[in-house]
Protein backbone atom coordinates (compact mmCIF):
# COMPACT_ATOMS: atom_id res chain seq x y z
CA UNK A 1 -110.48 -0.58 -141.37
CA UNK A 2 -108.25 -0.06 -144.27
CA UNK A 3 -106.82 3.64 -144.57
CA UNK A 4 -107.31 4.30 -148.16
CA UNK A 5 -104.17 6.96 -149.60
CA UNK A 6 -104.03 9.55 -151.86
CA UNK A 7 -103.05 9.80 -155.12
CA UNK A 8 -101.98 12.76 -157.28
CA UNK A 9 -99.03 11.48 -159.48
CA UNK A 10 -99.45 11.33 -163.11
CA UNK A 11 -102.26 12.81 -165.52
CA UNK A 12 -105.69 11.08 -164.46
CA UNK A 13 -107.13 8.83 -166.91
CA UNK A 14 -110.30 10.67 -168.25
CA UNK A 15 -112.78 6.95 -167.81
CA UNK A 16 -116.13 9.43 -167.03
CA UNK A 17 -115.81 11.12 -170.73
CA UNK A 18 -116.10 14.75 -168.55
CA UNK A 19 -114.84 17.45 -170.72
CA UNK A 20 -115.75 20.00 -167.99
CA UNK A 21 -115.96 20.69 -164.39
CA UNK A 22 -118.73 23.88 -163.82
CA UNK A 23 -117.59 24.98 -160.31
CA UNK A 24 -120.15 26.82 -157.84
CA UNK A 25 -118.44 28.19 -154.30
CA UNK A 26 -120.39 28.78 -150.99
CA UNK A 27 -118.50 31.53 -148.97
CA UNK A 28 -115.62 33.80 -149.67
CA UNK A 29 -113.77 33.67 -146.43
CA UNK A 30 -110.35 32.29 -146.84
CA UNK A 31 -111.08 28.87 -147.25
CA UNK A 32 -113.11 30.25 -150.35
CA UNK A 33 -110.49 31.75 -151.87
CA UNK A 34 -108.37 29.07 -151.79
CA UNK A 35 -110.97 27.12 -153.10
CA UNK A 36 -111.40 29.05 -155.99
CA UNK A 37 -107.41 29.51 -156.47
CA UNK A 38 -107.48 26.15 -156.36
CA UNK A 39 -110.10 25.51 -158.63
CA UNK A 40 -108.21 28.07 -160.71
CA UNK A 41 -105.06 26.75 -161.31
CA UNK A 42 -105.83 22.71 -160.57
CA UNK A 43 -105.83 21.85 -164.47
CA UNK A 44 -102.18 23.44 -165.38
CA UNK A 45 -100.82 22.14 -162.37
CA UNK A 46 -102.06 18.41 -163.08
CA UNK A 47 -102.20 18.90 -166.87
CA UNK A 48 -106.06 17.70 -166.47
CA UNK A 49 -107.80 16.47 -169.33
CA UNK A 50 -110.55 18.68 -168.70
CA UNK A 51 -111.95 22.42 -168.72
CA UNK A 52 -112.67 24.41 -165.18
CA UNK A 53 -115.20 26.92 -165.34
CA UNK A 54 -116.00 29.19 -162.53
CA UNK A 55 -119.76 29.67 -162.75
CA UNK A 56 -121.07 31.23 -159.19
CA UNK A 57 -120.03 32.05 -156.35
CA UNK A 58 -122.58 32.92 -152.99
CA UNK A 59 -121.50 34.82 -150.31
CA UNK A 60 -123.75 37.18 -147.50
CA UNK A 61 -121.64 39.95 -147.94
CA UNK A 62 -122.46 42.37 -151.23
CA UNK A 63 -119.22 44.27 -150.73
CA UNK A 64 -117.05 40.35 -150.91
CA UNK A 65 -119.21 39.39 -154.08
CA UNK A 66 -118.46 42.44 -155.60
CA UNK A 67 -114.92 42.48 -155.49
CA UNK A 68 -114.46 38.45 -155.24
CA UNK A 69 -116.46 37.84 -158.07
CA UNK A 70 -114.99 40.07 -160.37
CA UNK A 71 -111.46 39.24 -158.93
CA UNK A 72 -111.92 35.34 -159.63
CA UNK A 73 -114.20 36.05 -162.79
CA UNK A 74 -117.10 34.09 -161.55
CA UNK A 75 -120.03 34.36 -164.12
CA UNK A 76 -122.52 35.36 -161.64
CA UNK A 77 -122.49 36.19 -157.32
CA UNK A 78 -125.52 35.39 -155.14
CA UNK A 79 -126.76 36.15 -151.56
CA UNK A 80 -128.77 32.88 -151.97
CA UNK A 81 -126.84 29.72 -151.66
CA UNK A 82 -129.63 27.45 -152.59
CA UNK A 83 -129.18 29.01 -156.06
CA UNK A 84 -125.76 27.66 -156.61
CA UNK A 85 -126.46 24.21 -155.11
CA UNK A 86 -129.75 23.70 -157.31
CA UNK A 87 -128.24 25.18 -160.41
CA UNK A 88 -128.44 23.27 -163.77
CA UNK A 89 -125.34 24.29 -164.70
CA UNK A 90 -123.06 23.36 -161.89
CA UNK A 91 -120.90 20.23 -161.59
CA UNK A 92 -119.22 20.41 -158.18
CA UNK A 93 -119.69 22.79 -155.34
CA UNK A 94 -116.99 23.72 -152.68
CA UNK A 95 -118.43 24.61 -149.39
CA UNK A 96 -116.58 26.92 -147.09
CA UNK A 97 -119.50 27.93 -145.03
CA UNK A 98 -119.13 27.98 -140.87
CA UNK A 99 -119.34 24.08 -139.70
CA UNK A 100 -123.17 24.25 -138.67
CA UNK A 101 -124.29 25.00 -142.37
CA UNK A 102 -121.88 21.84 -143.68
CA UNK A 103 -125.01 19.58 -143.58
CA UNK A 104 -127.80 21.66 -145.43
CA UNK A 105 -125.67 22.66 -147.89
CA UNK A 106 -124.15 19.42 -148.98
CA UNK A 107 -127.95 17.87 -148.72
CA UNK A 108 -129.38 19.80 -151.34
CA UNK A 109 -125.88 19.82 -153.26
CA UNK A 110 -126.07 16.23 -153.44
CA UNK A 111 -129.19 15.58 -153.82
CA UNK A 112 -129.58 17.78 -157.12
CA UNK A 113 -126.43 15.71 -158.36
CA UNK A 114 -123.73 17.73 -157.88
CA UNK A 115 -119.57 16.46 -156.34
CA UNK A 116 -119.23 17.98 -152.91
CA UNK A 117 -116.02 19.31 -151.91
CA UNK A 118 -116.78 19.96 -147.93
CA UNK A 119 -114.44 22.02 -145.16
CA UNK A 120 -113.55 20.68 -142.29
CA UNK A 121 -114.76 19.43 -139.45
CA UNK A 122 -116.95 18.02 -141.65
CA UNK A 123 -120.20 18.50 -139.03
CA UNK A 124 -121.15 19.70 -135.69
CA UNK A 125 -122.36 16.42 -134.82
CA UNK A 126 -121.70 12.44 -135.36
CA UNK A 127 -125.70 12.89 -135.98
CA UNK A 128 -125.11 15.43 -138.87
CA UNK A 129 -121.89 13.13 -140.14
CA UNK A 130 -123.65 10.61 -140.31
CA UNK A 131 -126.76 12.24 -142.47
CA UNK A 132 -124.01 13.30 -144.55
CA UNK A 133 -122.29 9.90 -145.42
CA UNK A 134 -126.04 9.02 -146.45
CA UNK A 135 -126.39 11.69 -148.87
CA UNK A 136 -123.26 10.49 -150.06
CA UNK A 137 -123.96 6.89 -150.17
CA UNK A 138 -127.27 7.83 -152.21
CA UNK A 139 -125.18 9.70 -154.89
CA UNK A 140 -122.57 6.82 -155.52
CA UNK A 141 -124.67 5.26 -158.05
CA UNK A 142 -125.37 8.57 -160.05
CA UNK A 143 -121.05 8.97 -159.79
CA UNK A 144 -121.15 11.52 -157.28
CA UNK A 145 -117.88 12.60 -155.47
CA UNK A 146 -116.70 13.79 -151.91
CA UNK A 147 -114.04 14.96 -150.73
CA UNK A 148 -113.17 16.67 -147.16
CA UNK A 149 -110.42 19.59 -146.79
CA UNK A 150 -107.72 18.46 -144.80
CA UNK A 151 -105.17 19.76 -147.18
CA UNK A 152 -102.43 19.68 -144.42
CA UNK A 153 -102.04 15.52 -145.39
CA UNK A 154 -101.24 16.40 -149.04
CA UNK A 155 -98.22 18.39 -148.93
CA UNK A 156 -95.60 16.37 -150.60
CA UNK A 157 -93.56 16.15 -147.37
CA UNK A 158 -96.39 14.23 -145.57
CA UNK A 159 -97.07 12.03 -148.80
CA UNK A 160 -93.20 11.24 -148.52
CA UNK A 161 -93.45 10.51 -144.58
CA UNK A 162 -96.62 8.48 -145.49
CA UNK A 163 -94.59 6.28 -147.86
CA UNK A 164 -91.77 6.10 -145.52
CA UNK A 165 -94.32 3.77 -142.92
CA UNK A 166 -96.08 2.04 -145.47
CA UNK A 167 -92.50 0.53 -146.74
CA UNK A 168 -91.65 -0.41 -143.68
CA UNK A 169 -88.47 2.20 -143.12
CA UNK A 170 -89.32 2.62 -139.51
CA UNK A 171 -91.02 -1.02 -138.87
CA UNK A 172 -94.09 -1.64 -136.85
CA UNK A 173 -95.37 1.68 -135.45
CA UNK A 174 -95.32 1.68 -131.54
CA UNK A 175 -96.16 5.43 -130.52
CA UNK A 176 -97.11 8.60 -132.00
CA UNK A 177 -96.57 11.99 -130.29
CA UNK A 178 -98.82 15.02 -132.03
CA UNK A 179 -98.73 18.67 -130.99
CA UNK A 180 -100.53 21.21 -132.74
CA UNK A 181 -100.36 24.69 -130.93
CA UNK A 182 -101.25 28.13 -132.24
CA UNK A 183 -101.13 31.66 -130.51
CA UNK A 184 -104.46 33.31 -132.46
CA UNK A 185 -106.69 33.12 -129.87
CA UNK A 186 -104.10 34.32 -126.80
CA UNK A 187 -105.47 37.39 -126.99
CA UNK A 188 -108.31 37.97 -124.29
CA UNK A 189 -109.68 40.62 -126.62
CA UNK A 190 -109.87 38.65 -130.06
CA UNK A 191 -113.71 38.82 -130.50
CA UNK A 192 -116.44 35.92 -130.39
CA UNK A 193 -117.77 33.99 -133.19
CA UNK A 194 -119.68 31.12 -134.52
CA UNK A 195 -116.28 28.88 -133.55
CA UNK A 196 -116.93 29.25 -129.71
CA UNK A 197 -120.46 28.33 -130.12
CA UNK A 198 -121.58 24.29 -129.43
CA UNK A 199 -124.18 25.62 -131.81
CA UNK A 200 -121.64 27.42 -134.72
CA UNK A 201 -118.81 25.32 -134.25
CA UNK A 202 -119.74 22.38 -132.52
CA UNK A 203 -116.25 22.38 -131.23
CA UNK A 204 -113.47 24.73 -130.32
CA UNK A 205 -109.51 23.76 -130.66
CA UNK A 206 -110.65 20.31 -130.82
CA UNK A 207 -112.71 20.58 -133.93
CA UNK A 208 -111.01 23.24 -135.30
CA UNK A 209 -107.53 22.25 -134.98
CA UNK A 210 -107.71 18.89 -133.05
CA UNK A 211 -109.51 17.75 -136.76
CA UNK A 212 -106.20 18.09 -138.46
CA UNK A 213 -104.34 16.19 -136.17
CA UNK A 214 -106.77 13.54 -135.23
CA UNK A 215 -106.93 12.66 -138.78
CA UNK A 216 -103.37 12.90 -139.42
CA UNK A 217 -102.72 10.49 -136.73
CA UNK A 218 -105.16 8.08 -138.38
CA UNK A 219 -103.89 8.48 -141.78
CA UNK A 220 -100.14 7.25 -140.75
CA UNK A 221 -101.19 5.26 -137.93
CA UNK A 222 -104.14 3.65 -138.51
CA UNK A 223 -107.88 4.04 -136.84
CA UNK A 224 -108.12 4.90 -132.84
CA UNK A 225 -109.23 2.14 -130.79
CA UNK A 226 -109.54 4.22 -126.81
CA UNK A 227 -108.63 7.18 -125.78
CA UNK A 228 -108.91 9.15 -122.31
CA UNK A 229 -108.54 13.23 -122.53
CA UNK A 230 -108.96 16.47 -120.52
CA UNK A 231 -110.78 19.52 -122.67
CA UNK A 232 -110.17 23.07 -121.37
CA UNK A 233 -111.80 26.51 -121.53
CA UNK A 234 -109.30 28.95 -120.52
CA UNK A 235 -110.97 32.11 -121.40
CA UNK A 236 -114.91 31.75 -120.25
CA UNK A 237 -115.83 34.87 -121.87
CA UNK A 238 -114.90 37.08 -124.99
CA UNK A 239 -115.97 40.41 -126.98
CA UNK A 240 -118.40 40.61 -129.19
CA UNK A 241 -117.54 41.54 -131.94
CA UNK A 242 -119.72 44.55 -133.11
CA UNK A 243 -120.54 45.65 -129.47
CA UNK A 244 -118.21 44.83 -127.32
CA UNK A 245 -120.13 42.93 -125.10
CA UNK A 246 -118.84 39.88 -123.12
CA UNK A 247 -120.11 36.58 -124.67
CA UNK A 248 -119.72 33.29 -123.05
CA UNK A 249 -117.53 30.70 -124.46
CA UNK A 250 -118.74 27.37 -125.01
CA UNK A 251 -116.14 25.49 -126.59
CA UNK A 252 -112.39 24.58 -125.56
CA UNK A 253 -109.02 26.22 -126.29
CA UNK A 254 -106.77 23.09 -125.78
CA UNK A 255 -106.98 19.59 -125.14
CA UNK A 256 -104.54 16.97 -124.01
CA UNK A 257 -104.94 12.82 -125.06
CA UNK A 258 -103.80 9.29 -124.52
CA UNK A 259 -104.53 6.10 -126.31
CA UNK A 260 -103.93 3.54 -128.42
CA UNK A 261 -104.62 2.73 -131.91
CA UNK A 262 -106.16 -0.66 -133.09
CA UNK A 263 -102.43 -2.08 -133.97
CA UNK A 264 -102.03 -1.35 -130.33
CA UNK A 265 -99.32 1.24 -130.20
CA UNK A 266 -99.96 4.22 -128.01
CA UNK A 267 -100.73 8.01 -128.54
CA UNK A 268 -100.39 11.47 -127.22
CA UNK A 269 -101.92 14.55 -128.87
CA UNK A 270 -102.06 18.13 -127.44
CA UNK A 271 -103.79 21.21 -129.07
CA UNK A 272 -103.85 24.64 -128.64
CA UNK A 273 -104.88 27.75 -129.86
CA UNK A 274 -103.39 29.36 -126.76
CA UNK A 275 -99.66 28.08 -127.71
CA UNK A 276 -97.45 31.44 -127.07
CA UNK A 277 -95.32 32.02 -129.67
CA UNK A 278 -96.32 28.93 -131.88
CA UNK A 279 -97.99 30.52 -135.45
CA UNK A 280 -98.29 26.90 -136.75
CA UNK A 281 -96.90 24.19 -134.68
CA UNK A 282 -98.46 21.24 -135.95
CA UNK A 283 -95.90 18.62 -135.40
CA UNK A 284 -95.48 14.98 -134.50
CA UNK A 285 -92.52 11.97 -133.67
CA UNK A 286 -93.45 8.44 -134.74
CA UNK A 287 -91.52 6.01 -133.79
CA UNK A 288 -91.21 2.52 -134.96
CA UNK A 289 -89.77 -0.74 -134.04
CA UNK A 290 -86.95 -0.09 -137.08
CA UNK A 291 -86.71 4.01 -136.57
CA UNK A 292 -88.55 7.17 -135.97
CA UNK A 293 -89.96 10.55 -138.34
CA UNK A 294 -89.97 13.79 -136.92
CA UNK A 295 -92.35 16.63 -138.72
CA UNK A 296 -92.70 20.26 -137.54
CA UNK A 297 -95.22 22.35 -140.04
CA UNK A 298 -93.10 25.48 -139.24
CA UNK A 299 -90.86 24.04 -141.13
CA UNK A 300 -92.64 22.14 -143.91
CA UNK A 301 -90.40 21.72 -146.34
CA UNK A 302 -88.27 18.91 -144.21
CA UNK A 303 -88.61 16.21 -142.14
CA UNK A 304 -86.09 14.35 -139.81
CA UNK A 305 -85.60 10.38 -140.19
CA UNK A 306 -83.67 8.08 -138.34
CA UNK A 307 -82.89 4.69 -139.10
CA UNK A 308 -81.64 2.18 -136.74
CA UNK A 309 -78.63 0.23 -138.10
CA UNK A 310 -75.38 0.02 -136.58
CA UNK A 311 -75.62 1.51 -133.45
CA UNK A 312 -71.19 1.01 -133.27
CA UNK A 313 -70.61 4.53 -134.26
CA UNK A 314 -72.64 6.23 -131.26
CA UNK A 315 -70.90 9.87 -132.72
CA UNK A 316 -72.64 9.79 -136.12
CA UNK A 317 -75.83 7.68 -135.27
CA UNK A 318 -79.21 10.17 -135.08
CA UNK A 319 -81.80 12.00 -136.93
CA UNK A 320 -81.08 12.92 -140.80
CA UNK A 321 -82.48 16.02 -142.22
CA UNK A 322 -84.55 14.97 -145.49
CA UNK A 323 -85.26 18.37 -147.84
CA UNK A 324 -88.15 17.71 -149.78
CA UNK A 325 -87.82 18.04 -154.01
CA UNK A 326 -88.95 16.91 -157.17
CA UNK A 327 -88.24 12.85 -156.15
CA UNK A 328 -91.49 13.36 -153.53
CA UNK A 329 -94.37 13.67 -155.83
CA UNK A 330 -95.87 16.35 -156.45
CA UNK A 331 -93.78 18.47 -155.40
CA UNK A 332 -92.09 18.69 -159.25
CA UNK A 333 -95.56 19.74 -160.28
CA UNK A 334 -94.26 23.50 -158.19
CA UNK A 335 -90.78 23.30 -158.63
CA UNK A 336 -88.15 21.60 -160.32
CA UNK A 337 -85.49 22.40 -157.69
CA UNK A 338 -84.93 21.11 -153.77
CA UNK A 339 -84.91 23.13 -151.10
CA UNK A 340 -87.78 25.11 -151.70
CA UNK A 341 -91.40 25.49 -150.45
CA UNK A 342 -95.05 24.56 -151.20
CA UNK A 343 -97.47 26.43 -149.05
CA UNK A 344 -101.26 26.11 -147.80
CA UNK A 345 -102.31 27.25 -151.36
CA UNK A 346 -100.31 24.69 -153.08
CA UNK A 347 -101.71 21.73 -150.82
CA UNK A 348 -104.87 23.15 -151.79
CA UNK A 349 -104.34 22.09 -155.54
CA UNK A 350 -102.34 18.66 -154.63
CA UNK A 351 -106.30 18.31 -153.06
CA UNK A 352 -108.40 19.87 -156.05
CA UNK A 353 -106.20 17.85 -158.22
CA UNK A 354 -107.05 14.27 -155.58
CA UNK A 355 -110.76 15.34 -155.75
CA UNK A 356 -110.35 16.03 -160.09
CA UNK A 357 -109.17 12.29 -160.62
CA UNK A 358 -111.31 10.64 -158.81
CA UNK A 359 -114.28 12.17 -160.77
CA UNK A 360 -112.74 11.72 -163.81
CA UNK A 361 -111.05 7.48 -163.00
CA UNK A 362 -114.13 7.00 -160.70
CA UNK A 363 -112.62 6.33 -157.41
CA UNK A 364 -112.80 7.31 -154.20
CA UNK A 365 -110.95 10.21 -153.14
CA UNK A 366 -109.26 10.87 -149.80
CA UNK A 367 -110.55 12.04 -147.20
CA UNK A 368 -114.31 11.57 -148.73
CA UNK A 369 -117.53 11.58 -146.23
CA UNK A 370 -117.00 7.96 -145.24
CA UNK A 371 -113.77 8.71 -144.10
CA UNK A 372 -114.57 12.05 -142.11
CA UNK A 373 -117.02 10.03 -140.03
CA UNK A 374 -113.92 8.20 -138.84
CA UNK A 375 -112.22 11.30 -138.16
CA UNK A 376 -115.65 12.48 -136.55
CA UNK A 377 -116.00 9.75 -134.07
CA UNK A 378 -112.66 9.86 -132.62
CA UNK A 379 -113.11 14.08 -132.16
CA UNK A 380 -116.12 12.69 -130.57
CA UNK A 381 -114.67 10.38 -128.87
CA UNK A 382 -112.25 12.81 -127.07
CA UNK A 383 -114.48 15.36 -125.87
CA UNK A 384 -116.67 12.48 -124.49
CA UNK A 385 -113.94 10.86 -122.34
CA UNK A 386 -113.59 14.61 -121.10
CA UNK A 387 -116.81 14.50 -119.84
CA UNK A 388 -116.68 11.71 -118.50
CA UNK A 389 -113.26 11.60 -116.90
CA UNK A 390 -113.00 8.02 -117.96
CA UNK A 391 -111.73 5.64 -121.26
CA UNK A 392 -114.02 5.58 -124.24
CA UNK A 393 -113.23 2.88 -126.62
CA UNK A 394 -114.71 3.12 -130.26
């Protein structure tokens, strides 16, 4: 299987005739608002050749559609979702609901010809995935778009990295080593929610978490081939939230895997959201048969390469520190000046602006459903060898 890349250099060629996007969003958590800043700002940044309007917004709270929709200047708010998705005038609709209403949502969206711009994980289940690529298989006739939010693959320094493999810096991959620890949930008293649920979330660190790096590790290094792994619940039982009772946990707060990717080089990914200390340690080494790439998102404006030449001068030969600028597209789109930052907001546009050209030039945008069904079956694939305390090859 191919890995299909990104692309957000340039203005977009406008082949659809689209003069306007009519935007709906479903749920103003965070990932709604930087949806709709995204939405927002997408256009300047890209210098799109079309209008974005910010027609409704749905959300179960009254309070958060009363100060969210007048904040983002939504036409209208909604307790109904169904509303926005069956809307006549509505073009694409972002969905930042929990991960067990990804399905229903992006049904009727799709079905009542509307571009789907989905959270991750995108499902709860390969069986719900998998309902989802047909919904989106059925719309690619009528033009219909999807796109998945794994923003964390767009930042220009991971675009950069991505390019670095693909020319062949560091040669033939031979092993990638991912780590992606947090410290949110170290806390004993951090309340339940839908996320520790089979039901809500479908998955804990792994889906949550795991999702980003999983699909990371495809994206540079190709799909997954086996893997063997060891989930684990470390805190059986949490608060809930509005009284305080204990609630059992059903999902895992880390994981630890091995395995190889179809090219045959080898893997090792460990996640946590129990990772002391760690706010955003999602980090990997590949190393090649020509060199290596260090990334640490802590520090997301740089990456380390090293490039094996001649190894006579032992003093001087290791990892170079590579600041990221206005020569790693799209950085210059920000800032015109090294050295600096993009941050989760920014990646956020790189992807509205990914999801805006493919609608408009009538490609496929990355990651779209067919693509998170990849990323779906290796998450799967993990918590399965868990279970079974053996290899599971896909």
């Amino acid at each position: 299987m191919a890995i299909r890349d990104l692309r957000v250099d340039g203005q977009p060629e406008n082949k659809t005739g689209i003069e306007r996007l009519r935007v709906g969003v479903l749920g103003m958590g965070f990932m709604g608002g930087t949806h709709t800043q995204a939405w927002q700002r997408v256009k300047a940044t890209f210098n799109l050749p079309i209008d974005i309007e910010m027609k409704a917004l749905f959300d179960m709270s009254e309070s958060s559609l009363a100060l969210n929709g007048a904040r983002y200047e939504f036409e209208r708010t909604t307790q109904d979702w169904r509303e926005v998705c069956e809307a006549d005038d509505i073009d694409v609709v972002s969905i930042c609901t929990p991960n067990f209403a990804h399905l229903e949502a992006a049904e009727l969206a799709l079905s009542t010809g509307k571009h789907v711009w989905c959270e991750k994980p995108m499902a709860t289940s390969i069986a719900d995935a998998e309902a989802m690529v047909a919904l989106a298989e059925a719309g690619k006739p009528r033009g219909l778009k999807t796109i998945l939010g794994y923003n964390y693959m767009k930042s220009p320094t991971l675009l950069a990295i991505k390019k670095l493999i693909e020319d062949g810096v560091i040669g033939d991959i031979v092993h990638f080593n991912g780590v992606y620890t947090e410290d949110f949930m170290c806390d004993m008293d951090m309340p339940h929610s839908w996320r520790l649920t089979k039901a809500g979330g479908g998955k804990g660190a792994l889906g949550d978490m795991g999702s980003h790096q999983v699909s990371m590790a495809i994206w540079l290094c190709g799909p997954i081939r086996e893997v063997a792994s060891r989930l684990q619940t470390v805190h059986h039982q949490r608060p809930d939230m509005n009284t305080g009772e204990m609630k059992q946990v059903e999902t895992d707060d880390q994981f630890s895997a091995i395995g190889t990717f179809d090219s045959g080089a080898l893997f090792t990914l460990h996640t946590s959201w129990l990772g002391q200390g760690h706010k955003m340690q999602l980090g990997f080494e590949v190393a090649g048969t020509k060199g290596a790439i260090r990334f640490d998102q802590e520090r997301m404006g740089e990456f380390q390469l090293f490039e094996q030449k001649d190894n006579s001068d032992m003093a001087s030969n290791g990892f170079k520190t590579v600041l990221i600028g206005p020569y790693h597209p799209p950085f210059g789109n920000f800032c015109p000046a090294p050295g600096h930052h993009v941050g989760f907001n920014e990646m956020k546009i790189i992807e509205a602006g990914e999801f805006c050209r493919a609608i408009l030039e009538g490609n496929e945008a990355y990651p779209n459903f067919d693509d998170g069904l990849v990323f779906e079956k290796a998450l799967q694939a993990i918590q399965d060898a868990s279970e079974a305390r053996a290899w599971v090859t896909l």
